[in-house]
C-alpha atoms as a PDB file:
ATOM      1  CA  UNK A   1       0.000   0.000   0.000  1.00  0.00           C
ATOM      2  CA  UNK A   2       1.402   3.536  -0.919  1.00  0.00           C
ATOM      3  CA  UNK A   3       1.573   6.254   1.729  1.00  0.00           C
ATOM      4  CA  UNK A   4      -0.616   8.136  -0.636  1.00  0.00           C
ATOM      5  CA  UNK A   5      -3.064   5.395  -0.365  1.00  0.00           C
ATOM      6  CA  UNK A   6      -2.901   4.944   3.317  1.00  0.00           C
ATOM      7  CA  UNK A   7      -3.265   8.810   4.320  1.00  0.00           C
ATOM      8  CA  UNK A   8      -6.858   8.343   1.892  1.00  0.00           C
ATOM      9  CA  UNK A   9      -7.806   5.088   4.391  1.00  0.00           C
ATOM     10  CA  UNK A  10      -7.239   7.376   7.291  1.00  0.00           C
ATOM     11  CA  UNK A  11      -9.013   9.848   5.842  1.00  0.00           C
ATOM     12  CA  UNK A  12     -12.003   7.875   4.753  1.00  0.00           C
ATOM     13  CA  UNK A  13     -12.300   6.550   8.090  1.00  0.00           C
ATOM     14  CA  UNK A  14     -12.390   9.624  10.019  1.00  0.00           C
ATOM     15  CA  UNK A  15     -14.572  10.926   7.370  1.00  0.00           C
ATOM     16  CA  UNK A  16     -16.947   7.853   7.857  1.00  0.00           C
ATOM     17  CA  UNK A  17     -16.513   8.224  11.701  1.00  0.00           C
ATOM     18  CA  UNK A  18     -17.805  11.841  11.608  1.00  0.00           C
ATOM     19  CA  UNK A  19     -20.585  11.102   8.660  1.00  0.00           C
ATOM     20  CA  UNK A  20     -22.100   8.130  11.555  1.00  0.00           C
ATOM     21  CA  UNK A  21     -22.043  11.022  14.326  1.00  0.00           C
ATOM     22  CA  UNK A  22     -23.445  13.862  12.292  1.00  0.00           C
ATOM     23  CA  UNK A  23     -26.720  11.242  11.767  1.00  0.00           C
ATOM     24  CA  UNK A  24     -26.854  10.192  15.326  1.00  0.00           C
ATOM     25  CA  UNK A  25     -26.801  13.682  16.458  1.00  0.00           C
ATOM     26  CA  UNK A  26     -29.504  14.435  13.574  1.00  0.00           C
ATOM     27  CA  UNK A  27     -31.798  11.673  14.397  1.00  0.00           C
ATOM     28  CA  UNK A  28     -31.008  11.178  18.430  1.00  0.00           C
ATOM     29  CA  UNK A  29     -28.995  13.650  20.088  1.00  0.00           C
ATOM     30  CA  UNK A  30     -30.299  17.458  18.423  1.00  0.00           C
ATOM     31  CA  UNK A  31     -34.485  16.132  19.002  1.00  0.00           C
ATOM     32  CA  UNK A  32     -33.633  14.484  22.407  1.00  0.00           C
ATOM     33  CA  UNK A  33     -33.215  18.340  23.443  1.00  0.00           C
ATOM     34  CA  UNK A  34     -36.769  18.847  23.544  1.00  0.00           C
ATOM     35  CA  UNK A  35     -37.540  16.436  26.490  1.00  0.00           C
ATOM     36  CA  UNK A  36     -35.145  18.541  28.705  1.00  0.00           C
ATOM     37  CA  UNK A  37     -36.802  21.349  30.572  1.00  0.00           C
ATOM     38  CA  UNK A  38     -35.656  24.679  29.461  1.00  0.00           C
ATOM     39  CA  UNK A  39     -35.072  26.050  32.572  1.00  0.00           C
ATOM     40  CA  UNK A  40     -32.578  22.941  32.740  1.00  0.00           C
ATOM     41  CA  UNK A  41     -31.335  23.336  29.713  1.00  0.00           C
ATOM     42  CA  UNK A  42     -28.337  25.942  30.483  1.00  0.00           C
ATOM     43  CA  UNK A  43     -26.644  23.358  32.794  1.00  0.00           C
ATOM     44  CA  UNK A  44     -27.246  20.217  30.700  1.00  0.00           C
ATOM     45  CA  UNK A  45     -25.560  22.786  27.171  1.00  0.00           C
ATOM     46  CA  UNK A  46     -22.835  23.385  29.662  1.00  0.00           C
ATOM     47  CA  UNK A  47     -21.827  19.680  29.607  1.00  0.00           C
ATOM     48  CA  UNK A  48     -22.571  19.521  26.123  1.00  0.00           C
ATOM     49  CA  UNK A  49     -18.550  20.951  25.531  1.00  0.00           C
ATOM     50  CA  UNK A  50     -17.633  17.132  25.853  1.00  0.00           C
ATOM     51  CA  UNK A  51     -18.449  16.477  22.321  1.00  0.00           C
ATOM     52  CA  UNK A  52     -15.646  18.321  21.046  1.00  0.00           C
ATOM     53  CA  UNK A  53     -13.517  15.750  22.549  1.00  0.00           C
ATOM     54  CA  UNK A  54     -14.600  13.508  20.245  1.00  0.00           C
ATOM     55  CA  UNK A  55     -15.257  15.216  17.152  1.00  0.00           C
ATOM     56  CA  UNK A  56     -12.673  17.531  17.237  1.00  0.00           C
ATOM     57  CA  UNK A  57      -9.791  15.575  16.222  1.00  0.00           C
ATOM     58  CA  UNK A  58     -11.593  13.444  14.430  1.00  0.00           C
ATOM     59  CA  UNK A  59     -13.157  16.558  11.971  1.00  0.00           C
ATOM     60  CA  UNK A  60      -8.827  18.061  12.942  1.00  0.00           C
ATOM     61  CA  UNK A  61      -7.522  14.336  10.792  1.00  0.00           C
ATOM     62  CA  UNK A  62     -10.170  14.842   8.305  1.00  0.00           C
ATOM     63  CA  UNK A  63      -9.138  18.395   7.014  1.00  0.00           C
ATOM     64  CA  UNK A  64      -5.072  17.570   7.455  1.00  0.00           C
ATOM     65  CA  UNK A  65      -5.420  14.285   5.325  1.00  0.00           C
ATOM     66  CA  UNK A  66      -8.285  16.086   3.219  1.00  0.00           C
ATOM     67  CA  UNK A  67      -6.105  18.765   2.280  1.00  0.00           C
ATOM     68  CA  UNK A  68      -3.078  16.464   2.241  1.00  0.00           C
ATOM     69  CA  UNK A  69      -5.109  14.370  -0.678  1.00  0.00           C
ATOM     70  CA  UNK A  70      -5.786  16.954  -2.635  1.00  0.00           C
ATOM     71  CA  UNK A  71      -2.261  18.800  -2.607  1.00  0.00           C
ATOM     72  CA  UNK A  72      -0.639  15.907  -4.086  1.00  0.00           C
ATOM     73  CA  UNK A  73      -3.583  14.668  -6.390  1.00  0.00           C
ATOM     74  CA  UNK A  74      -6.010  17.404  -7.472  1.00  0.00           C
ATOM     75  CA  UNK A  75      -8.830  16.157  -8.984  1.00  0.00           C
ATOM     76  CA  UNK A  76     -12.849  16.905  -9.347  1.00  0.00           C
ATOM     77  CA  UNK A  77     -13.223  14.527  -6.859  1.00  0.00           C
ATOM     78  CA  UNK A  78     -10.656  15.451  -4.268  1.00  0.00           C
ATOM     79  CA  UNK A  79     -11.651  18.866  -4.715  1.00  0.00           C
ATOM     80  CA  UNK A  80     -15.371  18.322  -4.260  1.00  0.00           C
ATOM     81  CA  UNK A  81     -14.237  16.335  -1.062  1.00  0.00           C
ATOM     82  CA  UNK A  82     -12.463  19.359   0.366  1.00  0.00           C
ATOM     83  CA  UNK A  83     -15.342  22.047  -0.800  1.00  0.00           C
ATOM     84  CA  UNK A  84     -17.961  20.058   1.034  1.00  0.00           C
ATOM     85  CA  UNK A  85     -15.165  19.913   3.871  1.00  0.00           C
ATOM     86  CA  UNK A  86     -15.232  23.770   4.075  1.00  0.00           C
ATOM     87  CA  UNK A  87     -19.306  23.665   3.515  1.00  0.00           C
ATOM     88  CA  UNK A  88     -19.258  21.249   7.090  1.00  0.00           C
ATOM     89  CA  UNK A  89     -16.632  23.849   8.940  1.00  0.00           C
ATOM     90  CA  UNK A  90     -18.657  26.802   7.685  1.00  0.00           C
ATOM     91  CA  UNK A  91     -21.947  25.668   9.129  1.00  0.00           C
ATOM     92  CA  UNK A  92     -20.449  24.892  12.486  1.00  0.00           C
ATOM     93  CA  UNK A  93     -18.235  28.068  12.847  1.00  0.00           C
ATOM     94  CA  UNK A  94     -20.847  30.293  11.757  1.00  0.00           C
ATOM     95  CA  UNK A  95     -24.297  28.403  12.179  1.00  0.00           C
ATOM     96  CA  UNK A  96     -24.329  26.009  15.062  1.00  0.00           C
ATOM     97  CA  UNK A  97     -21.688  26.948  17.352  1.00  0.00           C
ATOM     98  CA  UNK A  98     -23.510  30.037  17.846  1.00  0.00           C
ATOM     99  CA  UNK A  99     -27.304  28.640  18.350  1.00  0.00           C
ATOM    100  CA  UNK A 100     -25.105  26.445  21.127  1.00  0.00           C
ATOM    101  CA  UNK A 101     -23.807  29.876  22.529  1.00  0.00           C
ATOM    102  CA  UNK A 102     -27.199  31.050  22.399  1.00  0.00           C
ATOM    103  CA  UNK A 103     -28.791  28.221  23.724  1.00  0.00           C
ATOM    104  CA  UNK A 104     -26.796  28.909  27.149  1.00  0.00           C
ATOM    105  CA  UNK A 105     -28.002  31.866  27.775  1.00  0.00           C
ATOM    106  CA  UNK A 106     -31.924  31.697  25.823  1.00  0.00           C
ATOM    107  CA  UNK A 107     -32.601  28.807  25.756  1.00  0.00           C
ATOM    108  CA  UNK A 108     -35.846  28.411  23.736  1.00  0.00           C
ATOM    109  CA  UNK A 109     -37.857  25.795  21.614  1.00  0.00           C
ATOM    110  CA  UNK A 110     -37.420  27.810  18.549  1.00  0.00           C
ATOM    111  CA  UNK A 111     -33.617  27.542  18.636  1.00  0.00           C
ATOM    112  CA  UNK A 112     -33.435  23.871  19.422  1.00  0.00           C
ATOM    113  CA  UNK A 113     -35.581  23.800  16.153  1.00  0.00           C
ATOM    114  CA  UNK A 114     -32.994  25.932  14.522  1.00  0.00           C
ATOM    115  CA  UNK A 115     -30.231  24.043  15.749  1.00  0.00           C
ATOM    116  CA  UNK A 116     -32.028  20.643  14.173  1.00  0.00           C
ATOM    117  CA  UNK A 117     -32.547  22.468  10.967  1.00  0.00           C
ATOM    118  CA  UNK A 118     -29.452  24.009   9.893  1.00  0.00           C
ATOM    119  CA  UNK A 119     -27.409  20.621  10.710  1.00  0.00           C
ATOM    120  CA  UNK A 120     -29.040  19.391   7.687  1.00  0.00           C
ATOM    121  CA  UNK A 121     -26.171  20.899   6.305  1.00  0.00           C
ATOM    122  CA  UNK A 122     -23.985  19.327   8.052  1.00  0.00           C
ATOM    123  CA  UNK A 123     -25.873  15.794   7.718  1.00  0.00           C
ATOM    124  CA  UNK A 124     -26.065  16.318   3.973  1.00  0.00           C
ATOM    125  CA  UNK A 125     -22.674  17.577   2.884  1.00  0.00           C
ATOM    126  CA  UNK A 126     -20.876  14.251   5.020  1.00  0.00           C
ATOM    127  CA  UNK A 127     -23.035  12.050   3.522  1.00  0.00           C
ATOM    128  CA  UNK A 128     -21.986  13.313  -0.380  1.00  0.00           C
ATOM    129  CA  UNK A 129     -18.760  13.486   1.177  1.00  0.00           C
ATOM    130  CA  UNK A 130     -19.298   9.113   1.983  1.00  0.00           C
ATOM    131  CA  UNK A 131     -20.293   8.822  -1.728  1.00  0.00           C
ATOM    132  CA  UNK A 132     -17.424  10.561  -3.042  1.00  0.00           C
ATOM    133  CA  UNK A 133     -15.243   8.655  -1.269  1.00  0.00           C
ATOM    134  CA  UNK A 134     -16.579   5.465  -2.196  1.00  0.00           C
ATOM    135  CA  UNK A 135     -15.943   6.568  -5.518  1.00  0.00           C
ATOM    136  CA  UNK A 136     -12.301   7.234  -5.109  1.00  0.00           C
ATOM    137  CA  UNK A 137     -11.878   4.152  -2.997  1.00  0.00           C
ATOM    138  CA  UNK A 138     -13.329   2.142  -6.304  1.00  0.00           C
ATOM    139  CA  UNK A 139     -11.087   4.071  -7.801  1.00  0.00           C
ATOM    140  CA  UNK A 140      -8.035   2.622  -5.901  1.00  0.00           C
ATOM    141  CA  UNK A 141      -9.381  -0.229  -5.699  1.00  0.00           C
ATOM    142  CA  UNK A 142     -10.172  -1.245  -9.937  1.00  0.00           C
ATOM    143  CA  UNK A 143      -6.520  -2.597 -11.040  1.00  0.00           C
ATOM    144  CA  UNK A 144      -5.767   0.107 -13.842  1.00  0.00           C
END
């Protein structure tokens, strides 16, 4: 296996890795923040910091072997792959990181809705991500 090769597995793993949280937080975690009372809710978001321990180096592996991939073999595919990379960063710098600030402070049913909502983005771009990586790994994987 080339080191080219085994920088893509690593990546392809974290990248599935994240793509399996971003659902369970879509379909379990995010809606399971309606059954806690609101006036509760500050404390419980306060906790919520834990997360990052997981899917910060996780989403830290993806971008260094994302960008790493496409540096040495820019292609449509490697390129879409690093796009939708930026799309997922985006959306949590600018879009849920704040509702999360927000929700510590005003806490409300409106912005847990929000928070569902605009993860879709997040949901949806790691899951094209997935197919495009299938594709490469077919790629690597059909003798040429």
């Amino acid at each position: 296996m080339t080191y080219m090769n085994t920088i893509f597995i690593i990546h392809l793993f974290s990248s599935i890795f994240m793509a399996g949280l971003c659902w369970f937080v879509q379909i379990v975690h995010y809606p399971l923040f309606h059954q806690i009372k609101l006036e509760d809710f500050p404390n419980y978001e306060r906790k919520n910091y834990r997360t990052g321990f997981i899917t910060a180096p996780a989403m830290m592996i993806e971008l260094a072997t994302g960008l790493y991939l496409i540096y040495h073999n820019p292609n449509l595919y490697h390129s879409l792959n690093v796009g939708l990379l930026g799309v997922i960063a985006s959306s949590t710098a600018f879009i849920q990181v704040p509702i999360h600030l927000k929700l510590l402070k005003n806490t409300s049913v409106q912005l847990i809705d929000k928070l569902i909502l605009t993860n879709w983005i997040r949901t949806i771009s790691w899951t094209i991500r997935i197919v495009i990586l299938a594709l490469l790994l077919s790629q690597i994987l059909t003798p040429s």
